[in-house]
PDB file of N, CA and C in Angstrom:
ATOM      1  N   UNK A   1      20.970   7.109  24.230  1.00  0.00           N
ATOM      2  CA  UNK A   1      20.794   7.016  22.799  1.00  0.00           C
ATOM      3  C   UNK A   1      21.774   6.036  22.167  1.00  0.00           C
ATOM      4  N   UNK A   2      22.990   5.559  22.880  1.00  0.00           N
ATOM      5  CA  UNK A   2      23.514   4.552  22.248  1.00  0.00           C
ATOM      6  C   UNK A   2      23.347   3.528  22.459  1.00  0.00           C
ATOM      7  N   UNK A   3      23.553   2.738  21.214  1.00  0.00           N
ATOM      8  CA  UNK A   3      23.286   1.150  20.887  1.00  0.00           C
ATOM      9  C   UNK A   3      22.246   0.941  20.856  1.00  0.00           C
ATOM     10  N   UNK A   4      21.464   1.895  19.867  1.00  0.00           N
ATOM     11  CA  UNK A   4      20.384   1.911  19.662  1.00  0.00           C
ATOM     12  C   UNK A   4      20.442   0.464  18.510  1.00  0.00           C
ATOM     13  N   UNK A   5      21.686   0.809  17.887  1.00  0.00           N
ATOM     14  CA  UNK A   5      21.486   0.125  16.432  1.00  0.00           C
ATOM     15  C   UNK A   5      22.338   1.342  14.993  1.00  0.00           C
ATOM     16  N   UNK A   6      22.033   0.627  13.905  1.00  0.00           N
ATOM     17  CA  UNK A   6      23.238   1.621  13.291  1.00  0.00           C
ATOM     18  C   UNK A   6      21.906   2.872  12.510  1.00  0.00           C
ATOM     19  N   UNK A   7      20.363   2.952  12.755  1.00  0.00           N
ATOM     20  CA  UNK A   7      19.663   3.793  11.947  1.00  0.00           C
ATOM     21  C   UNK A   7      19.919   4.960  12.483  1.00  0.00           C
ATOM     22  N   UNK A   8      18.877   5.750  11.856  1.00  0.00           N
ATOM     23  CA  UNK A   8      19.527   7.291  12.201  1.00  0.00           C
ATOM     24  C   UNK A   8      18.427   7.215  13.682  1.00  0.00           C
ATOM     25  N   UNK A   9      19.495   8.627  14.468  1.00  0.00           N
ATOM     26  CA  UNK A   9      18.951   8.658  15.974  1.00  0.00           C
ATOM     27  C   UNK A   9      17.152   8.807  16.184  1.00  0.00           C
ATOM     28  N   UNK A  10      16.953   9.862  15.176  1.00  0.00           N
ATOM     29  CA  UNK A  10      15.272   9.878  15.498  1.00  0.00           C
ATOM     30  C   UNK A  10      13.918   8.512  14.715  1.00  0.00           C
ATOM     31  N   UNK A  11      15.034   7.581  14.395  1.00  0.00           N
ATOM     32  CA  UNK A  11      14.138   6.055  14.075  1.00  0.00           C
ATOM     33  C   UNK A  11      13.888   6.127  13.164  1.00  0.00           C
ATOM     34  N   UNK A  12      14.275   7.554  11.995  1.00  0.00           N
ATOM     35  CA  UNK A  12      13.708   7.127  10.789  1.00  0.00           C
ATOM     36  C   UNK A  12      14.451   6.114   9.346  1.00  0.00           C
ATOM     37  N   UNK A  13      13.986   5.494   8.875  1.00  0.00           N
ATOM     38  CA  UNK A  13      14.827   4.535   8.782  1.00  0.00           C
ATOM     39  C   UNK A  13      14.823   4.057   6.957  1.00  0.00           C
ATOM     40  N   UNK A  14      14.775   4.934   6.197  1.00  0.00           N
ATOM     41  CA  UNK A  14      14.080   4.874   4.863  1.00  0.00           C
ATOM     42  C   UNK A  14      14.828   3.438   4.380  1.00  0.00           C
ATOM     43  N   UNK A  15      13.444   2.955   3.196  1.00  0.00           N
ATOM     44  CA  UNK A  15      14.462   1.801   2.644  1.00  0.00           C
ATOM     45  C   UNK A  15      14.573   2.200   1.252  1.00  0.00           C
ATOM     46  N   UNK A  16      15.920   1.508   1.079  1.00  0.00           N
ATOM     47  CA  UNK A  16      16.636   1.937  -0.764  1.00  0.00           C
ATOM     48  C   UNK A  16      15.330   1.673  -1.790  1.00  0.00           C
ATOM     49  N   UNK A  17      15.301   2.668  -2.778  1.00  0.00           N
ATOM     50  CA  UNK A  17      14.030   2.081  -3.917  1.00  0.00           C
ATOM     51  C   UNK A  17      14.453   1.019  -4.603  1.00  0.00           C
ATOM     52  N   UNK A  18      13.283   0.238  -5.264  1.00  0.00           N
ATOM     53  CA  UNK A  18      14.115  -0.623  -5.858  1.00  0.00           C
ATOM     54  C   UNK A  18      14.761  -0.474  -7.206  1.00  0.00           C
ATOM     55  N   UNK A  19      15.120  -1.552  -8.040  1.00  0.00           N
ATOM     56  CA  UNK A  19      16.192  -1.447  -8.945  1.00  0.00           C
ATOM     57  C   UNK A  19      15.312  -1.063  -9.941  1.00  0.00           C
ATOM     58  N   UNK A  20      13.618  -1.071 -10.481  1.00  0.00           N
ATOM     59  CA  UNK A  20      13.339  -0.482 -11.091  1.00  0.00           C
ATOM     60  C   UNK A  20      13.067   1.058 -11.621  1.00  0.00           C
ATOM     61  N   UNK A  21      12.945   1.407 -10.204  1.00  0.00           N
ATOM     62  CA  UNK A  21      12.840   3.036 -10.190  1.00  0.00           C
ATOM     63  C   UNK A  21      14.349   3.592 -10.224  1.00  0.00           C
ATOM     64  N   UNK A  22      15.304   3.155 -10.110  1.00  0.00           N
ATOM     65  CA  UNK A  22      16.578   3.525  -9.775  1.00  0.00           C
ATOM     66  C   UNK A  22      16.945   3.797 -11.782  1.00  0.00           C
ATOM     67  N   UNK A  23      16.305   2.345 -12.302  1.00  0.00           N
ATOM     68  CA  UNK A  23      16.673   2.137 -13.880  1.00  0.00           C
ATOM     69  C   UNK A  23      15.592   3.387 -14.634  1.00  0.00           C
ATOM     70  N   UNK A  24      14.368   3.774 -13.816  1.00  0.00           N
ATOM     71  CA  UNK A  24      13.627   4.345 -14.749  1.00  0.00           C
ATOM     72  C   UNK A  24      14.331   6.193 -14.306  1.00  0.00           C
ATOM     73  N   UNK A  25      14.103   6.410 -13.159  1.00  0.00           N
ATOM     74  CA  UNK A  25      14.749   7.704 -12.765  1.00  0.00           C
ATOM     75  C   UNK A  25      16.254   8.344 -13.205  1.00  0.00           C
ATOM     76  N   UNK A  26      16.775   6.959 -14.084  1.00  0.00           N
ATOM     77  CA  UNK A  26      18.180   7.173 -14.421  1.00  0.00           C
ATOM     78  C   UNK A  26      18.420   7.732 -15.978  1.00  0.00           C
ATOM     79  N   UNK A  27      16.914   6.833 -16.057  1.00  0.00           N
ATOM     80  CA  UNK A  27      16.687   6.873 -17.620  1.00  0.00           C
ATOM     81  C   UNK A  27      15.852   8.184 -18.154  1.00  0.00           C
ATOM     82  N   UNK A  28      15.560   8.798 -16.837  1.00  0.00           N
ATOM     83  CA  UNK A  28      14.408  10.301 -17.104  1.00  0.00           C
ATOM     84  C   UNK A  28      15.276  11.243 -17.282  1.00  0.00           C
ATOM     85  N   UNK A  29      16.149  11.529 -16.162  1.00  0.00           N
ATOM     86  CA  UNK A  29      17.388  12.173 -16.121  1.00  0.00           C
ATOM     87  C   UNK A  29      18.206  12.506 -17.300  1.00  0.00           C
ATOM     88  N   UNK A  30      18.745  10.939 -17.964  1.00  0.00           N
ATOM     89  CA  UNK A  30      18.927  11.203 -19.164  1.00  0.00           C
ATOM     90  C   UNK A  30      18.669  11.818 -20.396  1.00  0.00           C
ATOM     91  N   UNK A  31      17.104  11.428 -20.350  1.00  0.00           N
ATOM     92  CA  UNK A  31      16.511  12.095 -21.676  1.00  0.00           C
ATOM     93  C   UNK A  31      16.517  13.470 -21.193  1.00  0.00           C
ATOM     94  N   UNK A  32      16.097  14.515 -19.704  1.00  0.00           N
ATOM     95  CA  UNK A  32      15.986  15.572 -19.799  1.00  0.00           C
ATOM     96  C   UNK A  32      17.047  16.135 -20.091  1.00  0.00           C
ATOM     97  N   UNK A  33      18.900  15.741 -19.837  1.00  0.00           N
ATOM     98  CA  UNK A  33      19.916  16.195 -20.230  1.00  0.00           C
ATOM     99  C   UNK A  33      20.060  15.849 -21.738  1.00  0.00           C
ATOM    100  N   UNK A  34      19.742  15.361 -22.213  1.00  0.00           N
ATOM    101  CA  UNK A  34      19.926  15.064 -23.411  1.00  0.00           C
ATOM    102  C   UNK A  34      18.955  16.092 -24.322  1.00  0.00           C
ATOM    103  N   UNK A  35      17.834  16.297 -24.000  1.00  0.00           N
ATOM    104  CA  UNK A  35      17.033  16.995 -25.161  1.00  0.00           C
ATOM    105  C   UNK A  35      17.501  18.536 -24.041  1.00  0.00           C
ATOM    106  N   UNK A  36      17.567  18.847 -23.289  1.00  0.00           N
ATOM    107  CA  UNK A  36      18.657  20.296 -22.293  1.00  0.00           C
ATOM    108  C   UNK A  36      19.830  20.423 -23.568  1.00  0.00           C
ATOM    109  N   UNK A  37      20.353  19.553 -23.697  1.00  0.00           N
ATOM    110  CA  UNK A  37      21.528  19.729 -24.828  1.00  0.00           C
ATOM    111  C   UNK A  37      20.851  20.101 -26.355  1.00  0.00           C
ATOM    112  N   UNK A  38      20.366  19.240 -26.382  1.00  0.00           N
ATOM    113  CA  UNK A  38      19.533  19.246 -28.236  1.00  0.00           C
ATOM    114  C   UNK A  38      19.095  20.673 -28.216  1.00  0.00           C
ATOM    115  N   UNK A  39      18.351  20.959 -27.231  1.00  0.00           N
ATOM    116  CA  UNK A  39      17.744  22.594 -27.622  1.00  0.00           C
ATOM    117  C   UNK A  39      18.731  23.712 -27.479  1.00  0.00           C
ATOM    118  N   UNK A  40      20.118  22.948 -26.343  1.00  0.00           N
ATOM    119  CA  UNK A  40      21.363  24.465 -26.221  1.00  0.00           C
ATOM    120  C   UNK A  40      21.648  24.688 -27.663  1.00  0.00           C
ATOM    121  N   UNK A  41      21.729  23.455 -28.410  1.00  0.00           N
ATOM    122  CA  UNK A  41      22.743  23.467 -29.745  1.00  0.00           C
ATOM    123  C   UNK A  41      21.819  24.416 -30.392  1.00  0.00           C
ATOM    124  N   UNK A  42      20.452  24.230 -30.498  1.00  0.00           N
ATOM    125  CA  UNK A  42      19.704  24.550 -31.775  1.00  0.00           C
ATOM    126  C   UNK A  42      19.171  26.304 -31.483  1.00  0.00           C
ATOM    127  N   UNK A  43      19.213  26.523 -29.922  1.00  0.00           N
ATOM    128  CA  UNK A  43      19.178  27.964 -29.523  1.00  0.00           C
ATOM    129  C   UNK A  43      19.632  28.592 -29.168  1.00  0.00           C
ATOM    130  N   UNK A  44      21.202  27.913 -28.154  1.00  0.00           N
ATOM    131  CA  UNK A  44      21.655  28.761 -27.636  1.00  0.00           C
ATOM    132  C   UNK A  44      22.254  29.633 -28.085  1.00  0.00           C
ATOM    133  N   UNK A  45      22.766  30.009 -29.567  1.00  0.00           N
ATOM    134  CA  UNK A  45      23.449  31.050 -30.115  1.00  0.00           C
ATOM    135  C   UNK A  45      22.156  32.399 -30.269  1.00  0.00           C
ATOM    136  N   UNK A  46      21.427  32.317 -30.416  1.00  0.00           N
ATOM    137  CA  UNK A  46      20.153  33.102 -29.989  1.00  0.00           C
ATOM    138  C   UNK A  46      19.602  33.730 -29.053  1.00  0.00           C
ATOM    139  N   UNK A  47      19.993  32.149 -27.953  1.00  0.00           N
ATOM    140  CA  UNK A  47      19.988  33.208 -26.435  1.00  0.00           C
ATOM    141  C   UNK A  47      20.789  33.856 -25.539  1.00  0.00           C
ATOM    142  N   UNK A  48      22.009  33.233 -26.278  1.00  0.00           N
ATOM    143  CA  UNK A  48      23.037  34.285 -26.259  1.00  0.00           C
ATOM    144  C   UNK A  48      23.941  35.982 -26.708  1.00  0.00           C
ATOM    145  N   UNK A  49      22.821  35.432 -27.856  1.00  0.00           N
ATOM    146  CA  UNK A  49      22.981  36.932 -28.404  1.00  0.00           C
ATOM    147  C   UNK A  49      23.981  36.949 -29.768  1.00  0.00           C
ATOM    148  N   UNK A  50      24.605  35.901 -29.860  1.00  0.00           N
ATOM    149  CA  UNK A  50      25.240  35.283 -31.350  1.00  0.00           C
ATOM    150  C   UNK A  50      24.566  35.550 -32.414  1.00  0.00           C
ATOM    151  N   UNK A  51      23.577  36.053 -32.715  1.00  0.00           N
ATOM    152  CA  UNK A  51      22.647  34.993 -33.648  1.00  0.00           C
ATOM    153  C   UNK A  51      21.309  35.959 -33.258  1.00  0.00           C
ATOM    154  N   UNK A  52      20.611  36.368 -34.922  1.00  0.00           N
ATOM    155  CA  UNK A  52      19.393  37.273 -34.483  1.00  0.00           C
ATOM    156  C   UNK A  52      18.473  35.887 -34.546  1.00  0.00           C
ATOM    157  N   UNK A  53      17.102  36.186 -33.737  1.00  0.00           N
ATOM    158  CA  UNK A  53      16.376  34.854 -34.009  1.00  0.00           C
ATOM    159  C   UNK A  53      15.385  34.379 -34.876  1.00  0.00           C
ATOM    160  N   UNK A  54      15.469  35.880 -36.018  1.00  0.00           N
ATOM    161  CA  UNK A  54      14.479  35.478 -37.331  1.00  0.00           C
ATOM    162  C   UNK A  54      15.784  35.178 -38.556  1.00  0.00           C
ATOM    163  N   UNK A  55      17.169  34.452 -38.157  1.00  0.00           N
ATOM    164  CA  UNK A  55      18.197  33.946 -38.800  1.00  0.00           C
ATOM    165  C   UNK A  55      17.626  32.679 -39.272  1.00  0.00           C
ATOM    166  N   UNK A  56      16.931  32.002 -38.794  1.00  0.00           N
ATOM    167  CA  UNK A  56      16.774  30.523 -38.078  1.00  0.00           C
ATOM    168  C   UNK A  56      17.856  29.484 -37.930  1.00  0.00           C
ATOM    169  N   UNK A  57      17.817  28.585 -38.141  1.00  0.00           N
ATOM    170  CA  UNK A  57      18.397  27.316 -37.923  1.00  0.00           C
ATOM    171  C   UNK A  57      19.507  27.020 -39.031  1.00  0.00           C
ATOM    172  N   UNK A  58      19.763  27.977 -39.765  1.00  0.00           N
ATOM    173  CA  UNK A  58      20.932  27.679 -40.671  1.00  0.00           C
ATOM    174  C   UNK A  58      20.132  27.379 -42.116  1.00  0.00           C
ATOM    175  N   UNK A  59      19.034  27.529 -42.604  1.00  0.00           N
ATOM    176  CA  UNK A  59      17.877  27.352 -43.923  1.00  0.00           C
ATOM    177  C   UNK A  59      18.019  28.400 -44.546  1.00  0.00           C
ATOM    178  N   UNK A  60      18.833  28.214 -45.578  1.00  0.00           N
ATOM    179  CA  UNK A  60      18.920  29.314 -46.593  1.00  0.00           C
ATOM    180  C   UNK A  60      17.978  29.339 -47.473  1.00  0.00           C
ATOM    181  N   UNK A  61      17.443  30.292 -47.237  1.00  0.00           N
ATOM    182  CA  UNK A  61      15.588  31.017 -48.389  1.00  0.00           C
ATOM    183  C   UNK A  61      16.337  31.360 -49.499  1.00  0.00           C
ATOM    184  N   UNK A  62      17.372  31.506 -50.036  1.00  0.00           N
ATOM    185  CA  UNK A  62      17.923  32.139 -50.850  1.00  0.00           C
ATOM    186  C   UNK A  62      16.932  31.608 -52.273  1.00  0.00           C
ATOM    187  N   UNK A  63      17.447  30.731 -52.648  1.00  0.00           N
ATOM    188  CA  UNK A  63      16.958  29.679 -53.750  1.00  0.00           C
ATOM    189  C   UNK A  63      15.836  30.260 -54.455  1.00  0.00           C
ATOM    190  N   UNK A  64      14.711  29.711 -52.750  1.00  0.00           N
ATOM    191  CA  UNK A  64      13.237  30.030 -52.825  1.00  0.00           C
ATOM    192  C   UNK A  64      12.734  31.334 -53.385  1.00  0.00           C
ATOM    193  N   UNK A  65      13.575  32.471 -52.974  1.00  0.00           N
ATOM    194  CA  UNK A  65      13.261  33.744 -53.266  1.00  0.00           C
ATOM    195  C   UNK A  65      13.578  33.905 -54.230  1.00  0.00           C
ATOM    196  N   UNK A  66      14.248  33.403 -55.056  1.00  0.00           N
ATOM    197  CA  UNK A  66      14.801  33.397 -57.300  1.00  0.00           C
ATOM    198  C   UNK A  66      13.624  33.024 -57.555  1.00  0.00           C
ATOM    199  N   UNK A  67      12.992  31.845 -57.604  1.00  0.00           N
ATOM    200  CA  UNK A  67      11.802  31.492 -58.240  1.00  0.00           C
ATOM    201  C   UNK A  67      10.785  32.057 -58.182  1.00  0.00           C
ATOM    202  N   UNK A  68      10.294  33.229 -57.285  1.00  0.00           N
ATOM    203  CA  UNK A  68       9.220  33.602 -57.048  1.00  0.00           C
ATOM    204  C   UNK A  68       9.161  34.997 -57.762  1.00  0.00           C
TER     205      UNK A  68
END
């Protein structure tokens, strides 16, 4: 088995993707951590137990409920 060469022993020999999929898979990643974050902020006190979840989002009805 030696000096076969430097691939792996059973010949399989993958090649690197190229630089577009590397830029788009980098860029998917991103957005899913990014909107993963956007929704911790906007729920996680809710699903944590902070926070009842007919509180909502910080929208005070107050106002609304004088006029009516």
């Amino acid at each position: 088995m030696a000096g076969h060469g430097a691939g792996h022993p059973s010949g399989f020999n993958p090649h690197l993707p190229g630089f577009r999929y590397q830029f788009l898979a980098k860029a998917l990643g991103a957005t899913m951590w990014f909107f993963i974050f956007y929704r911790a902020r906007q729920d996680g006190p809710k699903l944590l137990g902070w926070r009842h979840p007919w509180e909502g989002h910080g929208h005070e009805h107050h106002e609304h409920a004088e006029h009516h």
